[in-house]
Protein backbone atom coordinates (compact mmCIF):
# COMPACT_ATOMS: atom_id res chain seq x y z
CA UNK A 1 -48.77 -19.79 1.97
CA UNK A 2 -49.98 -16.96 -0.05
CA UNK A 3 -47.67 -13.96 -0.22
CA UNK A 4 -49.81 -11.08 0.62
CA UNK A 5 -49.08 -7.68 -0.35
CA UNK A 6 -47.87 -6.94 2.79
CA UNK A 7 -46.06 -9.75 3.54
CA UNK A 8 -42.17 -10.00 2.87
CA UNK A 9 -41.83 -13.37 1.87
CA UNK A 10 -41.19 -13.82 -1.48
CA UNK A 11 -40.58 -17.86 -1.79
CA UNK A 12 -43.98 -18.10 -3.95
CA UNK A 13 -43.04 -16.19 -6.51
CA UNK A 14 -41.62 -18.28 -8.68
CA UNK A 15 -43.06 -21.92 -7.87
CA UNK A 16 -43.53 -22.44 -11.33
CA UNK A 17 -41.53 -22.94 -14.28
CA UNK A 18 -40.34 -20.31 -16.34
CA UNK A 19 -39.54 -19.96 -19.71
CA UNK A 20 -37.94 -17.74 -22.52
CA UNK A 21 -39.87 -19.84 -25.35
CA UNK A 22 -43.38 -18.45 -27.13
CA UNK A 23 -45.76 -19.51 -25.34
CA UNK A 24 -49.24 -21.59 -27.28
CA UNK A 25 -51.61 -18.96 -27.67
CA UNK A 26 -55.20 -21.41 -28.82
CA UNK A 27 -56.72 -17.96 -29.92
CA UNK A 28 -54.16 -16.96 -32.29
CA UNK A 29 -53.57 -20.89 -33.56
CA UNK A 30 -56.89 -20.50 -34.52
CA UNK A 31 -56.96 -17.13 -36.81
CA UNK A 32 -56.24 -18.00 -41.23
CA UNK A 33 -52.31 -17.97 -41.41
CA UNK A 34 -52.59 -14.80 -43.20
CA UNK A 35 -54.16 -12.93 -40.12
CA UNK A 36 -51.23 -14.87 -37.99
CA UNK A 37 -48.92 -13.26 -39.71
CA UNK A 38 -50.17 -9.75 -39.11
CA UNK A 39 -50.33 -10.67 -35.62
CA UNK A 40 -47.31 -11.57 -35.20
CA UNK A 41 -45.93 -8.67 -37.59
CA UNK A 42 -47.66 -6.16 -35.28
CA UNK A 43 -45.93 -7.91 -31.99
CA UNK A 44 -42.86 -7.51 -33.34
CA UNK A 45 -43.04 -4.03 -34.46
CA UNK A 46 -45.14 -3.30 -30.68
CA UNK A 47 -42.19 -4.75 -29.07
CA UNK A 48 -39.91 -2.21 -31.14
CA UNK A 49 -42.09 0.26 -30.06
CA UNK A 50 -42.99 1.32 -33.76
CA UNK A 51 -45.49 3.70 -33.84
CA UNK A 52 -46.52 3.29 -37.32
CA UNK A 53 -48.47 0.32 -36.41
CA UNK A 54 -50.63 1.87 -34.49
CA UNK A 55 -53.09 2.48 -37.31
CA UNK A 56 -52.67 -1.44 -38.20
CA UNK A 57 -53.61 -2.39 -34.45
CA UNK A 58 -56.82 -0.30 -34.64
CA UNK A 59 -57.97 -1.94 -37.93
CA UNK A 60 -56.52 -5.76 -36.81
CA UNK A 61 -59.16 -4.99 -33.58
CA UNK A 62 -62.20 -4.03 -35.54
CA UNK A 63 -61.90 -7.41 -37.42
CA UNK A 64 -60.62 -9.49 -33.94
CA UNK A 65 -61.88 -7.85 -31.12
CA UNK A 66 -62.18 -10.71 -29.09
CA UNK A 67 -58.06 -10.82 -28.76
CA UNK A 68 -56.85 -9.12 -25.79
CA UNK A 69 -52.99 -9.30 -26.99
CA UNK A 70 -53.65 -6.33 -29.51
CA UNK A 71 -55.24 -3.89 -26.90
CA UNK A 72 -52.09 -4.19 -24.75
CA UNK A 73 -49.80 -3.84 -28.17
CA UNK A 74 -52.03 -0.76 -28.77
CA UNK A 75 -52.36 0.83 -25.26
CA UNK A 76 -48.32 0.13 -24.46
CA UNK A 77 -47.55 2.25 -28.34
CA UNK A 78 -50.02 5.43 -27.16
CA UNK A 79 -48.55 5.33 -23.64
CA UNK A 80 -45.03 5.33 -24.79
CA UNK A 81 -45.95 7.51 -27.50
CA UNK A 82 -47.20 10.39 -24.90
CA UNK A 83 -50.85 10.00 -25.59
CA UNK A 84 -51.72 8.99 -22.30
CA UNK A 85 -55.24 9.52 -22.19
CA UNK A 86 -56.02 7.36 -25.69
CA UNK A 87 -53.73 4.88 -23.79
CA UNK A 88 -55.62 5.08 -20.59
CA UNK A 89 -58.71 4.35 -22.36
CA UNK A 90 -57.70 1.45 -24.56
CA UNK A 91 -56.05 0.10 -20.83
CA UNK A 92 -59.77 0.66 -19.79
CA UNK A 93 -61.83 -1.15 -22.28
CA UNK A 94 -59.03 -4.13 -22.37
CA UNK A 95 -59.41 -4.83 -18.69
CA UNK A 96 -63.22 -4.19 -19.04
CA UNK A 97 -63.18 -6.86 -21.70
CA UNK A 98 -60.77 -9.62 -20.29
CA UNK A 99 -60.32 -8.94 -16.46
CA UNK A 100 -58.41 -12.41 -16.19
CA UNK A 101 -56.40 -11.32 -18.72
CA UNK A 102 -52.86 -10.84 -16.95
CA UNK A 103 -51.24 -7.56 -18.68
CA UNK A 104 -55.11 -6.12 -18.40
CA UNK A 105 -54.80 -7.04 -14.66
CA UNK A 106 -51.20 -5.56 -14.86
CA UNK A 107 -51.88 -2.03 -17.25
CA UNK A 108 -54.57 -1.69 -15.25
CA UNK A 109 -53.41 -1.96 -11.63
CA UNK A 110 -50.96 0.83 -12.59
CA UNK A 111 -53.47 3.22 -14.24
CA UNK A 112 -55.22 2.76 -10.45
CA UNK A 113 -52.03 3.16 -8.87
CA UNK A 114 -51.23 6.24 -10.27
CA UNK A 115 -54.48 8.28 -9.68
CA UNK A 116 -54.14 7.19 -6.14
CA UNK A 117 -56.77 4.67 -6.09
CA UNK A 118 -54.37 1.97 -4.50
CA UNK A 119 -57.33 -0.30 -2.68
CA UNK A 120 -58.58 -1.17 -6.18
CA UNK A 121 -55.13 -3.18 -6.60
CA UNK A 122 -56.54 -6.04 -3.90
CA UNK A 123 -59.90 -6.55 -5.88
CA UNK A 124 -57.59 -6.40 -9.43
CA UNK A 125 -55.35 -9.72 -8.64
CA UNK A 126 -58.52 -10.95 -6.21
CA UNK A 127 -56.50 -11.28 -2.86
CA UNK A 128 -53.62 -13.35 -4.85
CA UNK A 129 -50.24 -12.34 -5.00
CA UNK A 130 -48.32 -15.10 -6.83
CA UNK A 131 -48.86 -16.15 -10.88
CA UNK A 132 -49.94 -19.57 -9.37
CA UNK A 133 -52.59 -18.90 -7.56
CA UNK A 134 -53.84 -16.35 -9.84
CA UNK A 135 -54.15 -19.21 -13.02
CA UNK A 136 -54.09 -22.58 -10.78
CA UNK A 137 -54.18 -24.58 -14.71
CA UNK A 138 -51.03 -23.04 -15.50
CA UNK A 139 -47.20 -24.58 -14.68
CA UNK A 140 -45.36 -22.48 -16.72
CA UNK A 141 -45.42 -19.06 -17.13
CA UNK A 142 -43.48 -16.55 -19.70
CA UNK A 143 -40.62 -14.65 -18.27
CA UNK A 144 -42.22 -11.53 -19.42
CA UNK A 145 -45.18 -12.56 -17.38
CA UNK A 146 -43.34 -12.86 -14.08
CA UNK A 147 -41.23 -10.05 -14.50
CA UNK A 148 -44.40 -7.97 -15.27
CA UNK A 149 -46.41 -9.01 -12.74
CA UNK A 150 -43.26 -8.75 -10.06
CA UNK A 151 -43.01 -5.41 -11.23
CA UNK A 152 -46.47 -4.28 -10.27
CA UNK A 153 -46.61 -6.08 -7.02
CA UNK A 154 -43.01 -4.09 -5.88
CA UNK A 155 -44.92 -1.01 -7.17
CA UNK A 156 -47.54 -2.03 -4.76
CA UNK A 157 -45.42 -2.80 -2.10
CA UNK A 158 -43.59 0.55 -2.16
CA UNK A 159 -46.97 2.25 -2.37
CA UNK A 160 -48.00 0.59 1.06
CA UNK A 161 -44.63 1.09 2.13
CA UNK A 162 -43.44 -2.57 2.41
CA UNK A 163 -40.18 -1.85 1.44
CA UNK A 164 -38.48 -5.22 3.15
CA UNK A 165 -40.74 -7.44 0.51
CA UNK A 166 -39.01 -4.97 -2.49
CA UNK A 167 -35.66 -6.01 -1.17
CA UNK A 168 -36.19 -9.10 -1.15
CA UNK A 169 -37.16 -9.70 -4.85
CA UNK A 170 -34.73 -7.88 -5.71
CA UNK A 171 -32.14 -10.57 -3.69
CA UNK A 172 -33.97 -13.28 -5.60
CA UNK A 173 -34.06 -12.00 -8.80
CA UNK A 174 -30.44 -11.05 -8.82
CA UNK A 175 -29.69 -14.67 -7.11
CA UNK A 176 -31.64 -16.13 -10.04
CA UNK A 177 -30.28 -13.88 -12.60
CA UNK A 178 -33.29 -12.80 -13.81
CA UNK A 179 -32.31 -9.01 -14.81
CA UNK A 180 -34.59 -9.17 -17.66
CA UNK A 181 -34.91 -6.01 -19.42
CA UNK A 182 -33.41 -3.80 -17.02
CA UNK A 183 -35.97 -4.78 -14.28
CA UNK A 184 -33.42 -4.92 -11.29
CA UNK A 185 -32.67 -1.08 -11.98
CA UNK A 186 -36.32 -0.31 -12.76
CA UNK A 187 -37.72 -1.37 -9.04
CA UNK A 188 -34.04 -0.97 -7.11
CA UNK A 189 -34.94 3.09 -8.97
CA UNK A 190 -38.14 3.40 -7.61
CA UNK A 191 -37.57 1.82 -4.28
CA UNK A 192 -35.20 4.51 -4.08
CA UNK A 193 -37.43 7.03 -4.74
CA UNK A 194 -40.27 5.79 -2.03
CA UNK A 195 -37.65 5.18 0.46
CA UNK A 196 -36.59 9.12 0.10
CA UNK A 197 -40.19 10.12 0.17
CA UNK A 198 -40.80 8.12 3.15
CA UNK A 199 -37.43 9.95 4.96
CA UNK A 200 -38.98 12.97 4.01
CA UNK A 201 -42.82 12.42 5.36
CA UNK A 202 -40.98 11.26 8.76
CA UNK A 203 -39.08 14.98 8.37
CA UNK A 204 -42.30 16.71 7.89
CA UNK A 205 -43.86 14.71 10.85
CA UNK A 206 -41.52 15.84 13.07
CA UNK A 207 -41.37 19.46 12.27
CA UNK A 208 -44.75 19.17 12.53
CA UNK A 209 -44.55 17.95 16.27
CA UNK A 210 -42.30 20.32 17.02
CA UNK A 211 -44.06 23.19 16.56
CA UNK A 212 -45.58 25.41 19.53
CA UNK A 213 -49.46 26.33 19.77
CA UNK A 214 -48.82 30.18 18.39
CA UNK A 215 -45.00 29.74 17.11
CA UNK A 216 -45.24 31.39 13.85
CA UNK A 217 -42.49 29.99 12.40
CA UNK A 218 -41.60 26.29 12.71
CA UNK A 219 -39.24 25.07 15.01
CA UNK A 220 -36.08 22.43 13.57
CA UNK A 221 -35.07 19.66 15.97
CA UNK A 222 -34.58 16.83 13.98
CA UNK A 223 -32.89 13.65 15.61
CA UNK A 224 -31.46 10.79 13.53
C-alpha cells in the first residue's frame, strides 16, 4: 500500500533499512583520489556550513558537472548564506539536470512549495510517497535521506492540511528514536504553525458568515 500524500498511514516509511554509515557513491569511486579528496573536503566543510567553499564548489562543478552532490553542497551554502535567489537557481539547474536525484527532488519540492505551486509536488516524487517505491533497486537508504525526504512529505502534508499523517511520523520517529538533527522539533514547529493558521482561516470563515447583507461592520459570534 502506497502512502499517499493524503493518507495518514505512515507504516511504509521506513520498510527499508537504514543506516548511519557512508553510503557507495560509483560516481565519486570513480574520480583520481586527488579530486576525491576535494570532494570529500568540500562535504565536510558544506556540512559545517562554511561559506568559504563556495568559490571551491563553483570551480569543482566546471571540471565535474555531471555530479549532482556538489549542486546541493552549493545551493544548501547560498540558501543558508541569504542569497536565495543564486540558491534558487543552482536548486533549478540541479533538478533540471538529475530529476531522480533525491535532494534535487527534495530542494526542489520546497522551492515549489514555497511560491505556492503545491500541485507540482505530485509530478516531483511521481505519485510515490515512500523511499522504496521511489528507487525500487535500493534496500538501504541513508538516515539523512529518510529524514529529508520525511521532512518534505510532513511539509506537504501540512500544506494540504493532513495534519493526522504529521502526527503520526512524528509518533514513529520518536518511537524509533530517530530525532536526527533536531527533526522532531523542526516538523512538531511547523505543524504548530499550520495548525494555528488553520484555527485562524476557520475564525475568518465564520466572521465571514456572520456578517449581514449591508452590516458595515462585522459581526463576532464565534462558537468553540
Amino acid at each position: 500500500k502506497s502512502v499517499e500524500p493524503m493518507d495518514s498511514s505512515t507504516q511504509n516509511l521506513f520498510a527499508f533499512t537504514i543506516t548511519k554509515e557512508p553510503l557507495p557513491d560509483p560516481l565519486v569511486d570513480r574520480l583520481s583520489s586527488s579530486a576525491r579528496r576535494r570532494f570529500h573536503a568540500m562535504a565536510h566543510a558544506a556540512y559545517e556550513g562554511d561559506n568559504c567553499c563556495i568559490s571551491q564548489i563553483e570551480e569543482f562543478l566546471k571540471e565535474y558537472p555531471h555530479l549532482p552532490k556538489p549542486y546541493n553542497f552549493l545551493a544548501s551554502l547560498y540558501m543558508n548564506n541569504g542569497e536565495n535567489e543564486k540558491g534558487e537557481a543552482v536548486i533549478k539547474e540541479m533538478y533540471a539536470k538529475f530529476p531522480r536525484y533525491l535532494f534535487a527532488k527534495i530542494a526542489y519540492a520546497k522551492l515549489c512549495m514555497a511560491s505556492s505551486h503545491i500541485h507540482e509536488f505530485e509530478k516531483i516524487f511521481e505519485g510515490k510517497y515512500n523511499l522504496k517505491q521511489l528507487y525500487p533497486d535500493r534496500d538501504e537508504f541513508h538516515i539523512s535521506e529518510l529524514i529529508a525526504f520525511t521532512d518534505v512529505l510532513c511539509e506537504h502534508a501540512c500544506h494540504k492540511r493532513n495534519f493526522d499523517f504529521v502526527r503520526k511520523t512524528l509518533q514513529a520517529f520518536k518511537s524509533m528514536d530517530l530525532d536526527y538533527q533536531g527533526i522532531v522539533k523542526i516538523i512538531k514547529d511547523r505543524l504548530d504553525h499550520f495548525e494555528n493558521l488553520s484555527v485562524m482561516d476557520r475564525m475568518l470563515s465564520k466572521i465571514q458568515r456572520s456578517r449581514k447583507p449591508g452590516d458595515k461592520k462585522l459581526r463576532f459570534n464565534l462558537n468553540y
